[in-house]
N, C-alpha and C. Protein backbone atom coordinates (compact mmCIF):
# COMPACT_ATOMS: atom_id res chain seq x y z
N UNK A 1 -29.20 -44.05 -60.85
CA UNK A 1 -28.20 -43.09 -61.28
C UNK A 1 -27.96 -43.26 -62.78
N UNK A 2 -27.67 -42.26 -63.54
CA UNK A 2 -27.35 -41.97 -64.83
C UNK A 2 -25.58 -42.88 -65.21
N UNK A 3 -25.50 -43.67 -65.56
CA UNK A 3 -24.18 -44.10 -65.87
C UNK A 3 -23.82 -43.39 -67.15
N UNK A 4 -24.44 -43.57 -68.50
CA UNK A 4 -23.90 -42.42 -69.47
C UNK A 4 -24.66 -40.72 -69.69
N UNK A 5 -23.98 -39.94 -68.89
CA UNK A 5 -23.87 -38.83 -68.69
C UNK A 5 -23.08 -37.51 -69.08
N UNK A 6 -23.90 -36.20 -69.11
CA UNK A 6 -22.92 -34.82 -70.10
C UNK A 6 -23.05 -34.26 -68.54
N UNK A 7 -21.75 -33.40 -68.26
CA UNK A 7 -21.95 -32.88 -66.99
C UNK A 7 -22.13 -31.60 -67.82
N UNK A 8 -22.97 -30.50 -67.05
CA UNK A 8 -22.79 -29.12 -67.38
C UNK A 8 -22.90 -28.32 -65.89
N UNK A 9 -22.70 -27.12 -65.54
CA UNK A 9 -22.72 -26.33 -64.64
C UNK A 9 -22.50 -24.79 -64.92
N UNK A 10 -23.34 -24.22 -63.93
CA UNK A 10 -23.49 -22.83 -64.06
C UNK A 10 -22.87 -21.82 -63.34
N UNK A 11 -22.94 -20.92 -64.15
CA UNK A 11 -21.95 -19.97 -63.38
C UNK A 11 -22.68 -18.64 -63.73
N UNK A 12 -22.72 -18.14 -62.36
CA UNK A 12 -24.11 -16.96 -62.36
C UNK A 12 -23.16 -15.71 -62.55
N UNK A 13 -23.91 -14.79 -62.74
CA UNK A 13 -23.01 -13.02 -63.19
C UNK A 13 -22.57 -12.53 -61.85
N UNK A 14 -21.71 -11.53 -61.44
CA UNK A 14 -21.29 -11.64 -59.92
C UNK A 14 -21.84 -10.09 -59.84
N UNK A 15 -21.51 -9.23 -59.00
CA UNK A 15 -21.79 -7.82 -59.03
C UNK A 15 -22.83 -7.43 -58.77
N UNK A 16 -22.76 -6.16 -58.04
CA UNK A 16 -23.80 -5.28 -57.42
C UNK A 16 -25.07 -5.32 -57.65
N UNK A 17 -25.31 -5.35 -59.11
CA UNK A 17 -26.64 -4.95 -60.10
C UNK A 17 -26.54 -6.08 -61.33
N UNK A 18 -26.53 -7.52 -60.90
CA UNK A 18 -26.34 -8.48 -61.40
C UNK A 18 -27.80 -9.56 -61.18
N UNK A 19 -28.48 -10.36 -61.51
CA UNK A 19 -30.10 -10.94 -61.58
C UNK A 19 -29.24 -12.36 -61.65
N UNK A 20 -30.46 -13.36 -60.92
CA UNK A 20 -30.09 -14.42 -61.06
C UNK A 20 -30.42 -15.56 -62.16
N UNK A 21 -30.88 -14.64 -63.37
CA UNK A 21 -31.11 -15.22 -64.42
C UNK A 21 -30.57 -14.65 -65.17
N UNK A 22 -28.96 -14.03 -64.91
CA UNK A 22 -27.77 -14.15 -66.02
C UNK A 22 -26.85 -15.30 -65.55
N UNK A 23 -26.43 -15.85 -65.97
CA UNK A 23 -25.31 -16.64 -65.86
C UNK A 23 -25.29 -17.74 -67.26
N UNK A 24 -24.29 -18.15 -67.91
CA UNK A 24 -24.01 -19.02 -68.49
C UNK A 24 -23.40 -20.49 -68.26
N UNK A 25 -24.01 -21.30 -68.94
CA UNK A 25 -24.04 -22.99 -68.39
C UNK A 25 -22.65 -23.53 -69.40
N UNK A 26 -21.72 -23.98 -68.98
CA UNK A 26 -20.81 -25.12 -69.25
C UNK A 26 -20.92 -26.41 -69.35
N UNK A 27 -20.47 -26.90 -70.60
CA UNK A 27 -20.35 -28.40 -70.29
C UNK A 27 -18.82 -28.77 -69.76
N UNK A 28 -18.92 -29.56 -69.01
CA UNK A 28 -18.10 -29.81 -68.43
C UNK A 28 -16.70 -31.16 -69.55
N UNK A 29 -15.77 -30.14 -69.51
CA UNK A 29 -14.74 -31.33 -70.57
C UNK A 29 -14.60 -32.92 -70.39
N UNK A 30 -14.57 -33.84 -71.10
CA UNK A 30 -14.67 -35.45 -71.34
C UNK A 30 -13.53 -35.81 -70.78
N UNK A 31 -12.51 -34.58 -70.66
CA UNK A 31 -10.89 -35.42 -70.62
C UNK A 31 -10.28 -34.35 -69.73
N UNK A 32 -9.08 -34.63 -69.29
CA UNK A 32 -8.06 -33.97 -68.29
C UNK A 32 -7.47 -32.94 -69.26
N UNK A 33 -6.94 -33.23 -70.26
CA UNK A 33 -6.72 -32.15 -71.27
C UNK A 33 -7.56 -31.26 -72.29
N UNK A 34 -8.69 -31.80 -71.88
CA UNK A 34 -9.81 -30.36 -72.96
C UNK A 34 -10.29 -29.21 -71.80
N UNK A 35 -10.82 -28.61 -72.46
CA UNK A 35 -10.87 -26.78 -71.87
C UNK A 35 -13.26 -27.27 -71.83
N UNK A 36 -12.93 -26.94 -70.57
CA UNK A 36 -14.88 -26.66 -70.58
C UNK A 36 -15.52 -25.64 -71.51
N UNK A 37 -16.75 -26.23 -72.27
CA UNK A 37 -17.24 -25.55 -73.54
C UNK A 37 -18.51 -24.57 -72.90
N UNK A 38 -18.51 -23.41 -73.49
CA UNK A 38 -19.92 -22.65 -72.76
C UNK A 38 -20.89 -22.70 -73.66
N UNK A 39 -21.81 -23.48 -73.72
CA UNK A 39 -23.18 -24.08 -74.33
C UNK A 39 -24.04 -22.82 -74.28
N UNK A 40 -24.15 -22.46 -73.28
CA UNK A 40 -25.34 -21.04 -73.29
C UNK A 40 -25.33 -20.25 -72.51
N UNK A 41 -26.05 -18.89 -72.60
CA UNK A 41 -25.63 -17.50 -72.18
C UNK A 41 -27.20 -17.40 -72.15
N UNK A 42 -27.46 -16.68 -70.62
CA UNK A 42 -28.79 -16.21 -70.75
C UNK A 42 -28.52 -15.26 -69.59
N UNK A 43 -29.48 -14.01 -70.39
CA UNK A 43 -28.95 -12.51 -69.85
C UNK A 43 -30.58 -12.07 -69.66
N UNK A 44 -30.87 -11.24 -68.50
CA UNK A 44 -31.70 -10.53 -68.17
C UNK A 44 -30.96 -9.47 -67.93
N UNK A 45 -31.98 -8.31 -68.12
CA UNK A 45 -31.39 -6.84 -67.55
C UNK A 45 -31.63 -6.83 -66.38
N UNK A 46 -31.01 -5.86 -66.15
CA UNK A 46 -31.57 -5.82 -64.54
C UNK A 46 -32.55 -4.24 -64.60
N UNK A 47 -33.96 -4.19 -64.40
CA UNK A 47 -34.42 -3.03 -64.60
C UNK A 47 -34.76 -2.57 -63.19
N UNK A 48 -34.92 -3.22 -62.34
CA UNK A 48 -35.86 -2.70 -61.32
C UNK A 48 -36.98 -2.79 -61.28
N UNK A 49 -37.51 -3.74 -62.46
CA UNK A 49 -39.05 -4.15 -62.50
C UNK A 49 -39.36 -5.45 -62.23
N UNK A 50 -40.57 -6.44 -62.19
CA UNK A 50 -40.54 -7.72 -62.19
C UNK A 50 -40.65 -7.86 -63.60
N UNK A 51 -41.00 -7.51 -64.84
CA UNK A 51 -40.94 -7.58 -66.05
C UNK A 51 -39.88 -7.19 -66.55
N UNK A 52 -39.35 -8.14 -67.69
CA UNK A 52 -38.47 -8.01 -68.99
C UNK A 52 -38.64 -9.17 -69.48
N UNK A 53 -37.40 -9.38 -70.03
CA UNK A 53 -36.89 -10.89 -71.08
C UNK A 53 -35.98 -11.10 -70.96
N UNK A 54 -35.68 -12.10 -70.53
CA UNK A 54 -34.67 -12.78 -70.15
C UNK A 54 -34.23 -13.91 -71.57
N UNK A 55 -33.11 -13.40 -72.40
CA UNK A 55 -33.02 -13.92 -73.41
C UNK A 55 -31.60 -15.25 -73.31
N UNK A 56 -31.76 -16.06 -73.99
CA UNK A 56 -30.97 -17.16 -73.74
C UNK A 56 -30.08 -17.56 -75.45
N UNK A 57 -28.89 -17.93 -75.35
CA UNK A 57 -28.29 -18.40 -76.30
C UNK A 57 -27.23 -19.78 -76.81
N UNK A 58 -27.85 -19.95 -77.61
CA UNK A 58 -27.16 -21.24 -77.67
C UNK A 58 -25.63 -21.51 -78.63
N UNK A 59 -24.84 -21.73 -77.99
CA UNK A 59 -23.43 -22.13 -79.20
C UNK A 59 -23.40 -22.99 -80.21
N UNK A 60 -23.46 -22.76 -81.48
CA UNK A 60 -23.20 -23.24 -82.57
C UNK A 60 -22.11 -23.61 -82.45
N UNK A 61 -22.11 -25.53 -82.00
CA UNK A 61 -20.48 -26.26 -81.95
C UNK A 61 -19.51 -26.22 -83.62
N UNK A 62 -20.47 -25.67 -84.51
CA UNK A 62 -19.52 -25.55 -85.59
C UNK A 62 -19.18 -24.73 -86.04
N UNK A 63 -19.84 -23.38 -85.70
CA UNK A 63 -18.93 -22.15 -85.57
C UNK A 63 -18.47 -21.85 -85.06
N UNK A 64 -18.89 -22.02 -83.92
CA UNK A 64 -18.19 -21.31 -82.46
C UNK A 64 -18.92 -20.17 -82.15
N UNK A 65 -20.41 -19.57 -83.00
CA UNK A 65 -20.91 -18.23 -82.71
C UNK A 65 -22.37 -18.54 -81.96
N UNK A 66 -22.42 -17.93 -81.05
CA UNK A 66 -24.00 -18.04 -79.80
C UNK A 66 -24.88 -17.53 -80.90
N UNK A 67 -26.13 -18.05 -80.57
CA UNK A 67 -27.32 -17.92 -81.41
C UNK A 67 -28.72 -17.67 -80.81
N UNK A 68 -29.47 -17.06 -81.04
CA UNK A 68 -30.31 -16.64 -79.73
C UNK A 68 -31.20 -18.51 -80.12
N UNK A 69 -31.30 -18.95 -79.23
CA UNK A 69 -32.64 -19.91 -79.08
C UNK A 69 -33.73 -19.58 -78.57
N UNK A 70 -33.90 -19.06 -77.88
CA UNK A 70 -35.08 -18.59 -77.30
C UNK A 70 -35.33 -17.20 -76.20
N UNK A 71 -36.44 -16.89 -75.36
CA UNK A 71 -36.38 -15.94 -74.77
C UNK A 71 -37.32 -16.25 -73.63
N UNK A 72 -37.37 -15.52 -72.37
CA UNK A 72 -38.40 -15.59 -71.20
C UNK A 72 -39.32 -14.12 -71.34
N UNK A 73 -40.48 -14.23 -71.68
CA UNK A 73 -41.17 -13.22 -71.02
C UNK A 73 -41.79 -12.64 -70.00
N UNK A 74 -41.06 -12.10 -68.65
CA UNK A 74 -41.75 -12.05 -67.73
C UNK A 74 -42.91 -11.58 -67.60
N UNK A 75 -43.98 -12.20 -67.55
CA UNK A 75 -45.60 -10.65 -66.79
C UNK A 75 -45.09 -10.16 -65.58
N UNK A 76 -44.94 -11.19 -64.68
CA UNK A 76 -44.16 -10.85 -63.38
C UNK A 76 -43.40 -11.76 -62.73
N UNK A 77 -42.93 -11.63 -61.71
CA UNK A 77 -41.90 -12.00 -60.87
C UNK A 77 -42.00 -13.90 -61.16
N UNK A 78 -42.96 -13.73 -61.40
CA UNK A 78 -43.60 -15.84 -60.92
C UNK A 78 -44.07 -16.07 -62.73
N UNK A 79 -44.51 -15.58 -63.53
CA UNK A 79 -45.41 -15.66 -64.54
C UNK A 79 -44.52 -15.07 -65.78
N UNK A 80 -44.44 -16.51 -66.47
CA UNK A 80 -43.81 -15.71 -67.96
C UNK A 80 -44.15 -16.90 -68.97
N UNK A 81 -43.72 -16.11 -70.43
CA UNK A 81 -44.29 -17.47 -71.70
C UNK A 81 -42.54 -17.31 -72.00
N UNK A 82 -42.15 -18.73 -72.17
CA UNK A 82 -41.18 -18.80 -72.87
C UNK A 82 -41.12 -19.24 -74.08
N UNK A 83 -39.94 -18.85 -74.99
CA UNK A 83 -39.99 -19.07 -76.32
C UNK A 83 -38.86 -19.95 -76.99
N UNK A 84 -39.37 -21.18 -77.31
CA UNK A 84 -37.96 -22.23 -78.19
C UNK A 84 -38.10 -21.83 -79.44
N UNK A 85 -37.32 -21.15 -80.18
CA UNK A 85 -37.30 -20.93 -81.28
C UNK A 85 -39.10 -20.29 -81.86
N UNK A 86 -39.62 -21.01 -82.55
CA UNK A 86 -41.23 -20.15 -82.90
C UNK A 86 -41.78 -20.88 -81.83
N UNK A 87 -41.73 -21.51 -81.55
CA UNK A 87 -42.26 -22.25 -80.39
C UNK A 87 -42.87 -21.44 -78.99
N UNK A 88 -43.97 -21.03 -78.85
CA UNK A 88 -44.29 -20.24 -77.10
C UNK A 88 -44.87 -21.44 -76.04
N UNK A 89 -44.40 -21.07 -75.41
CA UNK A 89 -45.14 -22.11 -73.85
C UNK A 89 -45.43 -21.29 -72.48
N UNK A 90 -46.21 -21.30 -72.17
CA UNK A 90 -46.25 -20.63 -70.59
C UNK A 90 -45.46 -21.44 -69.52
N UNK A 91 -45.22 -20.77 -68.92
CA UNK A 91 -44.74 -21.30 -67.78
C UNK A 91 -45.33 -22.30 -66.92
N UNK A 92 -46.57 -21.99 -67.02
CA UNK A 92 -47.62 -22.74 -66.41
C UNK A 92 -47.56 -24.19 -66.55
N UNK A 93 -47.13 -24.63 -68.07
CA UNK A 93 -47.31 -25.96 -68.85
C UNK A 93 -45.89 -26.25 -68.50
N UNK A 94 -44.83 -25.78 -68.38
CA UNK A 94 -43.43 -25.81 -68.02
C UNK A 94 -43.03 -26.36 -66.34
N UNK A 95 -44.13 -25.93 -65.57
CA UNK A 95 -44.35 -26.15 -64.28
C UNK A 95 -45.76 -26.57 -63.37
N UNK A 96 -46.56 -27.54 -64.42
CA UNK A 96 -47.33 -28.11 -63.92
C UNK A 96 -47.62 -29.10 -62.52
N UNK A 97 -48.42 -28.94 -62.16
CA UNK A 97 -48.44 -29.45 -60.48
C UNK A 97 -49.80 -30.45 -61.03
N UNK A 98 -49.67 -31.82 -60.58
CA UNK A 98 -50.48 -32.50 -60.84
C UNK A 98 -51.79 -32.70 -59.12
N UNK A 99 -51.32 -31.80 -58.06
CA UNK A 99 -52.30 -31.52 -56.72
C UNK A 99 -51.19 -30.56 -56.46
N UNK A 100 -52.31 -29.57 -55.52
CA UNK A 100 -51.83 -28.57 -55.05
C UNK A 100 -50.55 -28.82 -53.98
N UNK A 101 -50.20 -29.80 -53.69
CA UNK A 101 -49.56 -29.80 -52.56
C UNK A 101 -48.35 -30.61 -53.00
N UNK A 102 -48.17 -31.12 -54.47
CA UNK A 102 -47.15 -31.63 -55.02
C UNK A 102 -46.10 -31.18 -55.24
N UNK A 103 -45.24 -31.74 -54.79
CA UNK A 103 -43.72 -31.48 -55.26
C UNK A 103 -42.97 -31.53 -56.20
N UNK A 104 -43.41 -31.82 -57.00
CA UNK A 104 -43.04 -32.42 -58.68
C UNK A 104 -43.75 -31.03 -59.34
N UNK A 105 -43.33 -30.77 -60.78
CA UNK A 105 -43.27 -29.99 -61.85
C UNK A 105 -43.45 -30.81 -63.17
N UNK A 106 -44.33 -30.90 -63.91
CA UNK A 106 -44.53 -31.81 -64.79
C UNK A 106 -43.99 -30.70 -66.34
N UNK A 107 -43.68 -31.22 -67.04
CA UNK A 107 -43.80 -30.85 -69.04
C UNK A 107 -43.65 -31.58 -69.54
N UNK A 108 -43.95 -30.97 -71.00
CA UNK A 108 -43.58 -32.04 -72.40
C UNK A 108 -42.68 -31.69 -72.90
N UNK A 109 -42.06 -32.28 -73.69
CA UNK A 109 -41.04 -32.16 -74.41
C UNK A 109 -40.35 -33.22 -75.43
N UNK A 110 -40.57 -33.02 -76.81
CA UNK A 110 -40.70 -33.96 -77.86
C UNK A 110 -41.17 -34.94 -77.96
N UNK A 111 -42.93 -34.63 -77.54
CA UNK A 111 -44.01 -35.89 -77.37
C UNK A 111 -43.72 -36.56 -76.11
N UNK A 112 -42.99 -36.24 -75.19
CA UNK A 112 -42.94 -37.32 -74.23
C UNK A 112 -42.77 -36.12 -72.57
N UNK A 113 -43.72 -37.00 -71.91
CA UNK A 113 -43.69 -35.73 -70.55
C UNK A 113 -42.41 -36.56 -69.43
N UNK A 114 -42.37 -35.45 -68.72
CA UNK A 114 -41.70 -35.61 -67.85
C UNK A 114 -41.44 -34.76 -66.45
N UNK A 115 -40.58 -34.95 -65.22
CA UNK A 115 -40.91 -33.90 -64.30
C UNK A 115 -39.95 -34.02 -63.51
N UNK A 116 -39.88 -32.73 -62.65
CA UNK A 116 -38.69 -32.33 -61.78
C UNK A 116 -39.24 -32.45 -60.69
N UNK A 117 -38.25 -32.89 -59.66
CA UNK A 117 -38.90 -33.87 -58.03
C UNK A 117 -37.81 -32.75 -57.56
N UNK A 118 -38.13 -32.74 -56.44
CA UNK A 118 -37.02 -31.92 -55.49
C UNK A 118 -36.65 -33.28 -54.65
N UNK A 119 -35.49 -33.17 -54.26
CA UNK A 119 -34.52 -34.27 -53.72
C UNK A 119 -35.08 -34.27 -52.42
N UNK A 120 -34.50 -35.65 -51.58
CA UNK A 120 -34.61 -35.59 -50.15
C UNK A 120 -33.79 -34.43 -49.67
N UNK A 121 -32.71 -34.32 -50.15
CA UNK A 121 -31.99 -32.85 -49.36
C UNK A 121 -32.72 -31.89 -49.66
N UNK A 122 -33.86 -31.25 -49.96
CA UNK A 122 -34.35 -30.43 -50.35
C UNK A 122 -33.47 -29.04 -50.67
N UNK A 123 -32.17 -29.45 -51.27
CA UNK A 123 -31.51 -28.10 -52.15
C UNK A 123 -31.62 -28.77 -53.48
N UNK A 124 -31.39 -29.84 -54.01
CA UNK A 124 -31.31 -30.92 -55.07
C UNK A 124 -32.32 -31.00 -55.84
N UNK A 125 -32.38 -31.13 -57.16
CA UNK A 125 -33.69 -31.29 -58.15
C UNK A 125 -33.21 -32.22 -59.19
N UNK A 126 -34.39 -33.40 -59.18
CA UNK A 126 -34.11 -34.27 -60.44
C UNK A 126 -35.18 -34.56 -61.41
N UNK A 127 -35.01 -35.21 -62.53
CA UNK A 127 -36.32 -34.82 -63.37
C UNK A 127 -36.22 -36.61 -64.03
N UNK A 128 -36.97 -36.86 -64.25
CA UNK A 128 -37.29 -37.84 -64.36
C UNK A 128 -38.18 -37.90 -65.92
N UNK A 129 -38.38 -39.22 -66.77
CA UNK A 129 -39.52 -39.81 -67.53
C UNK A 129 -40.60 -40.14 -67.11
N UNK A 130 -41.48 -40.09 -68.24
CA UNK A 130 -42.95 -41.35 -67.86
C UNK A 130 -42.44 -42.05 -67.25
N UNK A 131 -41.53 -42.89 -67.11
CA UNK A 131 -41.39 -44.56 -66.69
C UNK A 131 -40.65 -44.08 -65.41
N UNK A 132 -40.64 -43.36 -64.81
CA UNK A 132 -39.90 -42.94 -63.37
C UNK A 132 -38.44 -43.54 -63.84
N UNK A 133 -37.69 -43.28 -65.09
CA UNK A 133 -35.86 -43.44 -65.20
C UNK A 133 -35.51 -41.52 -64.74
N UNK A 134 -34.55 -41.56 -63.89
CA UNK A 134 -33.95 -39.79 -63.92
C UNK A 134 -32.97 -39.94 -64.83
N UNK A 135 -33.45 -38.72 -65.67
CA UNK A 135 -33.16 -38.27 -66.98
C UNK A 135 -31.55 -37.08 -66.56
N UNK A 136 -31.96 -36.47 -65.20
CA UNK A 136 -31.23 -34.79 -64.88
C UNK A 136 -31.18 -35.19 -63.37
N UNK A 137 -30.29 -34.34 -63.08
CA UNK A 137 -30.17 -34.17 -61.85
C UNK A 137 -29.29 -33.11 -61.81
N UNK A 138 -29.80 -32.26 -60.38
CA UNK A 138 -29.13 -30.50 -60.32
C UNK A 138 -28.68 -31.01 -58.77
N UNK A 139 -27.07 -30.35 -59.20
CA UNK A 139 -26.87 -29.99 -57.56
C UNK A 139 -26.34 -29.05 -57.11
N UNK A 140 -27.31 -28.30 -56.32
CA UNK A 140 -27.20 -27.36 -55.75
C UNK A 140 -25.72 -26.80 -55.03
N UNK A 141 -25.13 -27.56 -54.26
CA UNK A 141 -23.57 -27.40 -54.05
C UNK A 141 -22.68 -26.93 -55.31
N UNK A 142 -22.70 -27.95 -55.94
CA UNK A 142 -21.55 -27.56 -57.04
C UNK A 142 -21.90 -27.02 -58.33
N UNK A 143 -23.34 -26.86 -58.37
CA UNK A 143 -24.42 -25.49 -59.05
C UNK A 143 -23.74 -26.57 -60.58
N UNK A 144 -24.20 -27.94 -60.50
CA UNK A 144 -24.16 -28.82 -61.54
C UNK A 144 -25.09 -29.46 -61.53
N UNK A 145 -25.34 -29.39 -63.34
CA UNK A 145 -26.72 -30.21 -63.71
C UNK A 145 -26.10 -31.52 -64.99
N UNK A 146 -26.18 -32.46 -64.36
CA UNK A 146 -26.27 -33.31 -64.78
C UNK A 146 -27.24 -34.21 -65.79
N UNK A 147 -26.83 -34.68 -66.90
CA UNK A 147 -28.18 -34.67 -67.91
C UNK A 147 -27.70 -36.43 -68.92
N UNK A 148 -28.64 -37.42 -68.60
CA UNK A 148 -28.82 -38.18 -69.31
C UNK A 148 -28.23 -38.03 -71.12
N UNK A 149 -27.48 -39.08 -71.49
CA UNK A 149 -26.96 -38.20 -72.85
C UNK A 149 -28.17 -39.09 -74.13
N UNK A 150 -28.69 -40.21 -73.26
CA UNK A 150 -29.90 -40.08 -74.29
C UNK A 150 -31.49 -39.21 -74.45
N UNK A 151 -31.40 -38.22 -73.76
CA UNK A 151 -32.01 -36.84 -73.56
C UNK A 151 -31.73 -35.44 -74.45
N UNK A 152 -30.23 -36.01 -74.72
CA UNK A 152 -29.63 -34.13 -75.32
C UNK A 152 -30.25 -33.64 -76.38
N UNK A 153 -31.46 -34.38 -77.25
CA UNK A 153 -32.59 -33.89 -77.86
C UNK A 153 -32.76 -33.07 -77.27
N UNK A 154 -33.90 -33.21 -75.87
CA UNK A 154 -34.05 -32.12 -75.39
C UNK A 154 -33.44 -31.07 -74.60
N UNK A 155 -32.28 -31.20 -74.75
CA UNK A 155 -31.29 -30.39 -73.91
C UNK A 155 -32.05 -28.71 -73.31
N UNK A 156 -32.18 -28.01 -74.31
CA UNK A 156 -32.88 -26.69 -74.17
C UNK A 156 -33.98 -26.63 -73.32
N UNK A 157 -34.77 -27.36 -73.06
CA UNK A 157 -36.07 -27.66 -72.21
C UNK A 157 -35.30 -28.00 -71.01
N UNK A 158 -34.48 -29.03 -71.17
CA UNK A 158 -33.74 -29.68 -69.41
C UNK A 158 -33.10 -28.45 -68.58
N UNK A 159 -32.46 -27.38 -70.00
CA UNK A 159 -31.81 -26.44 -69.11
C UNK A 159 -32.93 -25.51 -68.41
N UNK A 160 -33.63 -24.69 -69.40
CA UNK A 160 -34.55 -23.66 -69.22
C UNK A 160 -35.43 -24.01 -68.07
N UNK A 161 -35.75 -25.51 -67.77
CA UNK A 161 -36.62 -25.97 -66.97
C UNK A 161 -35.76 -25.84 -65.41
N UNK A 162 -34.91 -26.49 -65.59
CA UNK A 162 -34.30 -26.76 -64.69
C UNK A 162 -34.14 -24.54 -64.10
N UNK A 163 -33.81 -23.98 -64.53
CA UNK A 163 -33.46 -22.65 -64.67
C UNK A 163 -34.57 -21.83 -64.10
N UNK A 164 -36.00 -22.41 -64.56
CA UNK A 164 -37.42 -21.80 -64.36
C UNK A 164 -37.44 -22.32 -62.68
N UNK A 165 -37.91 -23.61 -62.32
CA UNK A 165 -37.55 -23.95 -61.26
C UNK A 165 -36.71 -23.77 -59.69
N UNK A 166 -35.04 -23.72 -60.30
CA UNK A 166 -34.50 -23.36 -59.83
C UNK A 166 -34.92 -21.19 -59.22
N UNK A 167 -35.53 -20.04 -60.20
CA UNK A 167 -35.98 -19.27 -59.58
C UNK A 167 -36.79 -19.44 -59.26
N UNK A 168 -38.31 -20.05 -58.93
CA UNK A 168 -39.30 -20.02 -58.37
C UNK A 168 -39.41 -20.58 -57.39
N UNK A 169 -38.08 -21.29 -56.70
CA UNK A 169 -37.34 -22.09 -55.43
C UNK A 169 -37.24 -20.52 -55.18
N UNK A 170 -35.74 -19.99 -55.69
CA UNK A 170 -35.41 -18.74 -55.22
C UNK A 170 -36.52 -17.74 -54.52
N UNK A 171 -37.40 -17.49 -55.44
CA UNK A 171 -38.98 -16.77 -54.84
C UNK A 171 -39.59 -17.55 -53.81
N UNK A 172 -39.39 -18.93 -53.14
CA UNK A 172 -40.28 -19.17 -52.31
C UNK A 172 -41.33 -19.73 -52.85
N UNK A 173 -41.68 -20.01 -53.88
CA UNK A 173 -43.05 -20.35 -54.53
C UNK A 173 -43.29 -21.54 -55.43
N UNK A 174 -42.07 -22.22 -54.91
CA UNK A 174 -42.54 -23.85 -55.89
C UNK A 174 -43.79 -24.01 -55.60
């Protein structure tokens, strides 16, 4: 288990004609008296197609103004390149399977790989280092992702990943 830890959790868009890749992620407040901070906003349209972009934003803690970080390009429903800043990656490299029949999701991320295990409860996802330490952990109940705070380098990758994952559960198609 993670002893120094950032809690964050998500909160999906509600309504009729609403996608499950809008919702914005919270960190969760340090203290009984601070107010939970919203770290990022990521909005898909809803077209009626399996293609768009699903664009994501990040809060500038010293302005206070969201900033686009990056974007999803869908081809389709399962298949997209995402974008960190100039940065492109496929999905593919984002959700690598080291055998077909593996349960794990491998990437890189600032020279160093790492990967998302699906839990024994199989609603649960945790992601782990090279050295098998868990870095993240998602839980599905209280739709909280939990994140190692010597990680928050890569914060943007832990979320998006965790986010990519979490729909391709949704589709049936880990």
């Amino acid at each position: 288990m993670m002893s120094d830890s950032i809690v964050f959790y998500f909160v999906y868009a509600t309504g009729p004609n609403t996608d499950m890749r809008t919702f914005s992620v919270y960190r969760a407040a340090s203290s009984a008296d601070a107010e939970d901070t919203e770290i990022y906003k990521f909005y898909h349209p809803v077209t009626g197609l399996n293609i768009g972009v699903t664009t994501f934003y990040r809060q500038n803690l010293q302005t206070q103004v969201f900033e686009t970080a990056g974007a999803i390009e869908w081809l389709s429903k399962s298949n997209a390149t995402v974008q960190f800043g100039i940065e492109e990656v496929s999905i593919r490299d984002l959700r690598k399977a080291k055998k077909s029949s593996s349960k794990s999701r491998r990437f890189k991320a600032g020279g160093s790989s790492y990967k998302w295990k699906i839990a024994e409860s199989e609603a649960n996802l945790f992601c782990v280092d090279s050295r098998g330490r868990t870095i993240a952990t998602w839980s599905q109940d209280q739709l909280q992702l939990r994140v190692a705070s010597r990680v928050e380098d890569i914060l943007d990758r832990l979320v998006v990943t965790c986010m990519l994952n979490l729909w391709i559960r949704y589709l049936g198609e880990w």
